[in-house]
C-alpha atoms as a PDB file:
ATOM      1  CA  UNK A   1     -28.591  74.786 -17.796  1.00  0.00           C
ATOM      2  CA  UNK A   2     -27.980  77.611 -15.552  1.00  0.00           C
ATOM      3  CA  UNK A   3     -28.717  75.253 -12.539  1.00  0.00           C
ATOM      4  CA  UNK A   4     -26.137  73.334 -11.601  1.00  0.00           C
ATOM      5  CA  UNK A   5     -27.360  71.778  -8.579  1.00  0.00           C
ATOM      6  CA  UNK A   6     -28.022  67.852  -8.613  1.00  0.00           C
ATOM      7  CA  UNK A   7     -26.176  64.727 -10.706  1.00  0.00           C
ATOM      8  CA  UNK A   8     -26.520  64.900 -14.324  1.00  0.00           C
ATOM      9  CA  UNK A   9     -27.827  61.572 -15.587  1.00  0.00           C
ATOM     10  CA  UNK A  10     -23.874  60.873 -17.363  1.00  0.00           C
ATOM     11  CA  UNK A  11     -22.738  61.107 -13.689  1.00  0.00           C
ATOM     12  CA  UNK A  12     -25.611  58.647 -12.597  1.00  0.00           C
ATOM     13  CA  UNK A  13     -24.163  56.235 -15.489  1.00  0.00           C
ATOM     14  CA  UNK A  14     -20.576  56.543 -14.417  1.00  0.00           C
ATOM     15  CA  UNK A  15     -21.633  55.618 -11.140  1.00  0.00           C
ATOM     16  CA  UNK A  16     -23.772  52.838 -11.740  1.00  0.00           C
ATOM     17  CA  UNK A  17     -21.162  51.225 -14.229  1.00  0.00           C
ATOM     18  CA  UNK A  18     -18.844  51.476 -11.795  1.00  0.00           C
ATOM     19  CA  UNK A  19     -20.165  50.001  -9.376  1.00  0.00           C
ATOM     20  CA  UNK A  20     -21.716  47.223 -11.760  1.00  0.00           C
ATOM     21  CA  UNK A  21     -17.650  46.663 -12.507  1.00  0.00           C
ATOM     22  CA  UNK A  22     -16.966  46.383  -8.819  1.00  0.00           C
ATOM     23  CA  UNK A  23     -19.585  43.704  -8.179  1.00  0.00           C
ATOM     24  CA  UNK A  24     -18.490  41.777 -11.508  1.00  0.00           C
ATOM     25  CA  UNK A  25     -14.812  41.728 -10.239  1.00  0.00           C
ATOM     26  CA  UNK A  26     -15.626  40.701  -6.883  1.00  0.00           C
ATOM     27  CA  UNK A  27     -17.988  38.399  -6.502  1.00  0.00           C
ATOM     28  CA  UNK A  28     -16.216  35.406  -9.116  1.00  0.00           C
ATOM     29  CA  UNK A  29     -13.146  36.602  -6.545  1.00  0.00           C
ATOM     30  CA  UNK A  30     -14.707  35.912  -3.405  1.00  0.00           C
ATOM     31  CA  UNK A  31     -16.719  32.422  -4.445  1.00  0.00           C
ATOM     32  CA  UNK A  32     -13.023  31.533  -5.487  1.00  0.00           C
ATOM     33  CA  UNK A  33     -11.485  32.373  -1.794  1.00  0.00           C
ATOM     34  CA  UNK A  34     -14.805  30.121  -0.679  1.00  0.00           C
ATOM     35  CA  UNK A  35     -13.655  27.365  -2.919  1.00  0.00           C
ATOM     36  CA  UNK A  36     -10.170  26.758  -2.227  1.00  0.00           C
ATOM     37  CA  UNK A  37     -10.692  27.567   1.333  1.00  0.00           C
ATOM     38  CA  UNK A  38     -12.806  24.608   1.368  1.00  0.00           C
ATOM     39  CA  UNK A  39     -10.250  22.369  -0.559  1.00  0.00           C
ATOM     40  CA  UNK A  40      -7.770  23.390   2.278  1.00  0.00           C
ATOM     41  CA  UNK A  41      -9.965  22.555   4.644  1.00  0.00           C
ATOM     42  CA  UNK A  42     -10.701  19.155   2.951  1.00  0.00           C
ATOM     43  CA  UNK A  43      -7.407  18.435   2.964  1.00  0.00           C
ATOM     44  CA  UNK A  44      -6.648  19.719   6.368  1.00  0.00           C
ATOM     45  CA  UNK A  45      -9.333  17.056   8.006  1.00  0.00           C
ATOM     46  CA  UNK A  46      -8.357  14.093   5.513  1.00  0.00           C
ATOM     47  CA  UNK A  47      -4.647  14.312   6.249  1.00  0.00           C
ATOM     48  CA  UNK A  48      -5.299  14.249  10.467  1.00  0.00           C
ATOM     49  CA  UNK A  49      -8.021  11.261   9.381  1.00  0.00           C
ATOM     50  CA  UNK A  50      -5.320   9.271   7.394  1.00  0.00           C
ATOM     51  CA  UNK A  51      -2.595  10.120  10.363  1.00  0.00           C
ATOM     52  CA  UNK A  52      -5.447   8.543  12.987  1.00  0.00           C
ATOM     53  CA  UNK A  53      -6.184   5.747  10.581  1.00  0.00           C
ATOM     54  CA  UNK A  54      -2.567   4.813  10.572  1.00  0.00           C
ATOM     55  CA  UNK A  55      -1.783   4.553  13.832  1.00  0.00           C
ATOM     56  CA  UNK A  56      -3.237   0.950  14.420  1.00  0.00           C
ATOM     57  CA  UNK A  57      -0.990  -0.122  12.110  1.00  0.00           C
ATOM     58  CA  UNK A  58       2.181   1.685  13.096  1.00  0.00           C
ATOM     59  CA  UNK A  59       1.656   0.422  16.442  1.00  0.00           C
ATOM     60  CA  UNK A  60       0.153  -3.214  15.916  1.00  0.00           C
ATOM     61  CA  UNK A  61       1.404  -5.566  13.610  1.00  0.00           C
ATOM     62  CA  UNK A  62      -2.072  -6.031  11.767  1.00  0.00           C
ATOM     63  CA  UNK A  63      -2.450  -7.581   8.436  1.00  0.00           C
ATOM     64  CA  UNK A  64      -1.516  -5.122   5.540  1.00  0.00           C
ATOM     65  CA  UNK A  65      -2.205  -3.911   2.505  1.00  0.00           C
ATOM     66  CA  UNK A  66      -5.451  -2.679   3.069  1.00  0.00           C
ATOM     67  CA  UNK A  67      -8.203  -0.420   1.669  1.00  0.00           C
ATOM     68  CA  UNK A  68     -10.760   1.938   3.487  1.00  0.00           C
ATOM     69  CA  UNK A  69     -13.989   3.654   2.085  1.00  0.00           C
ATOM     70  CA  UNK A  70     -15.117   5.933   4.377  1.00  0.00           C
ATOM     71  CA  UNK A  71     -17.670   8.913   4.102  1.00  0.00           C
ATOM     72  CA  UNK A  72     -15.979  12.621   4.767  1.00  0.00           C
ATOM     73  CA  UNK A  73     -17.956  15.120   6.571  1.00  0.00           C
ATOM     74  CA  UNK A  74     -19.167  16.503   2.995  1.00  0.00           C
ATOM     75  CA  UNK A  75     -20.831  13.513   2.082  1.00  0.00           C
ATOM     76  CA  UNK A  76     -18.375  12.399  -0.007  1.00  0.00           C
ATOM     77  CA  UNK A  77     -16.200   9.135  -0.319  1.00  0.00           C
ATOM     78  CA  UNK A  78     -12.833   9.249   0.679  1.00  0.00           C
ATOM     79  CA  UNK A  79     -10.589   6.208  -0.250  1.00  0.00           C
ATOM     80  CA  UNK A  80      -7.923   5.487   2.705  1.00  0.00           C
ATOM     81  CA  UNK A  81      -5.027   2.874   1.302  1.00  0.00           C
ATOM     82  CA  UNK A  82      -2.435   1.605   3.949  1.00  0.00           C
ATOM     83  CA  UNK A  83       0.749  -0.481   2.427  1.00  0.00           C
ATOM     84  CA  UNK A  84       4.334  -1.342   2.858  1.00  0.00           C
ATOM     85  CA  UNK A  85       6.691   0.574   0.419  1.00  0.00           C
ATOM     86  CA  UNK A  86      10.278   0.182   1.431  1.00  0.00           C
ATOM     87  CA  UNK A  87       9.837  -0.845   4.810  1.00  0.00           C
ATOM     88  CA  UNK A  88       7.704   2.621   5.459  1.00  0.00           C
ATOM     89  CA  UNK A  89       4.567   2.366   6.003  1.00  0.00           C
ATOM     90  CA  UNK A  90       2.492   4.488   3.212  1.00  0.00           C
ATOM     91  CA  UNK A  91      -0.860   5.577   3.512  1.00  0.00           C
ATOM     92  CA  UNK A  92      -3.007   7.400   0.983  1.00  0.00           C
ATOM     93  CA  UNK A  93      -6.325   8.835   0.900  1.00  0.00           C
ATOM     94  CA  UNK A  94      -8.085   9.398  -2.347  1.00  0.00           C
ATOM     95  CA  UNK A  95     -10.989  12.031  -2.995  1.00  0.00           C
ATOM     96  CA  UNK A  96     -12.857  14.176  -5.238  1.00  0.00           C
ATOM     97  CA  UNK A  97     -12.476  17.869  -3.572  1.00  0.00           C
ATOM     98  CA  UNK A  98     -14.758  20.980  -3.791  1.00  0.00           C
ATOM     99  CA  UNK A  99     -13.509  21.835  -7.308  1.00  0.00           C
ATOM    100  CA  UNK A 100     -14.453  18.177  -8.160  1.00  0.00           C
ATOM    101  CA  UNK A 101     -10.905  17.466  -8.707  1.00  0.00           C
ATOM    102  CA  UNK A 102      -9.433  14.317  -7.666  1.00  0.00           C
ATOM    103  CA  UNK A 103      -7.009  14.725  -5.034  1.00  0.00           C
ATOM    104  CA  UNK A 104      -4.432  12.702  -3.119  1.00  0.00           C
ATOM    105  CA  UNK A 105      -2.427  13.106  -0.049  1.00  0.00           C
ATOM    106  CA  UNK A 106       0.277  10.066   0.908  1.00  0.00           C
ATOM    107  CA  UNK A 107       1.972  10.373   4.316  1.00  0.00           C
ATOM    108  CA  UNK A 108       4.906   7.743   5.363  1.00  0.00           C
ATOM    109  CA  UNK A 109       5.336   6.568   8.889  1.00  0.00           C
ATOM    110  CA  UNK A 110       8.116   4.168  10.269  1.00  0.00           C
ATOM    111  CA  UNK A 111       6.811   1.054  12.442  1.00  0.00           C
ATOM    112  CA  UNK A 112       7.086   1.322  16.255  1.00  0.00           C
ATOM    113  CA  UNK A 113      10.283  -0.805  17.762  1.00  0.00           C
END
């Protein structure tokens, strides 16, 4: 006992629990950031994919309602939906995102004069 050099073996446990703690906060923290950054990017892409999609019809007077099934670059089906609601047109796109949550986005556009 008169040699206090060196880590005691409670120090060695402090440390070790620690930095088991640290790794048990951060890694359920960090695949979370991974998650939703992937739902924003879903989102992201399928909004400027529903904005091209309704161009045509902005611009052209082509037949409406009408329904789209397309495959995102996830490999996962996206369900585009162009209408009339109030004279605006409305279109939606329907799919399930990386949480496996269903999610929606709806954007309006007024027809071209």
């Amino acid at each position: 006992m008169k040699n206090n050099k060196g880590f005691s073996f409670i120090e060695v446990l402090i440390a070790f629990h620690l930095l088991t703690l640290m790794i048990m906060v951060l890694v359920p923290v960090v695949m979370l950031i991974k998650t939703e950054n992937m739902v924003l990017h879903e989102r992201r892409s399928l909004a400027s994919d529903l904005h091209d999609e309704m161009q045509p019809y902005i611009w052209e007077a082509k037949a409406l309602p009408v329904t789209i099934i397309k495959e995102t670059k996830n490999n996962k089906e996206a369900t585009f939906s162009i209408l009339i609601e109030n004279q605006l047109l409305k279109g939606c796109v329907e799919w399930d995102n990386a949480k496996m949550e269903n999610d929606k986005i709806c954007l309006y556009g007024s027809f071209a004069k």
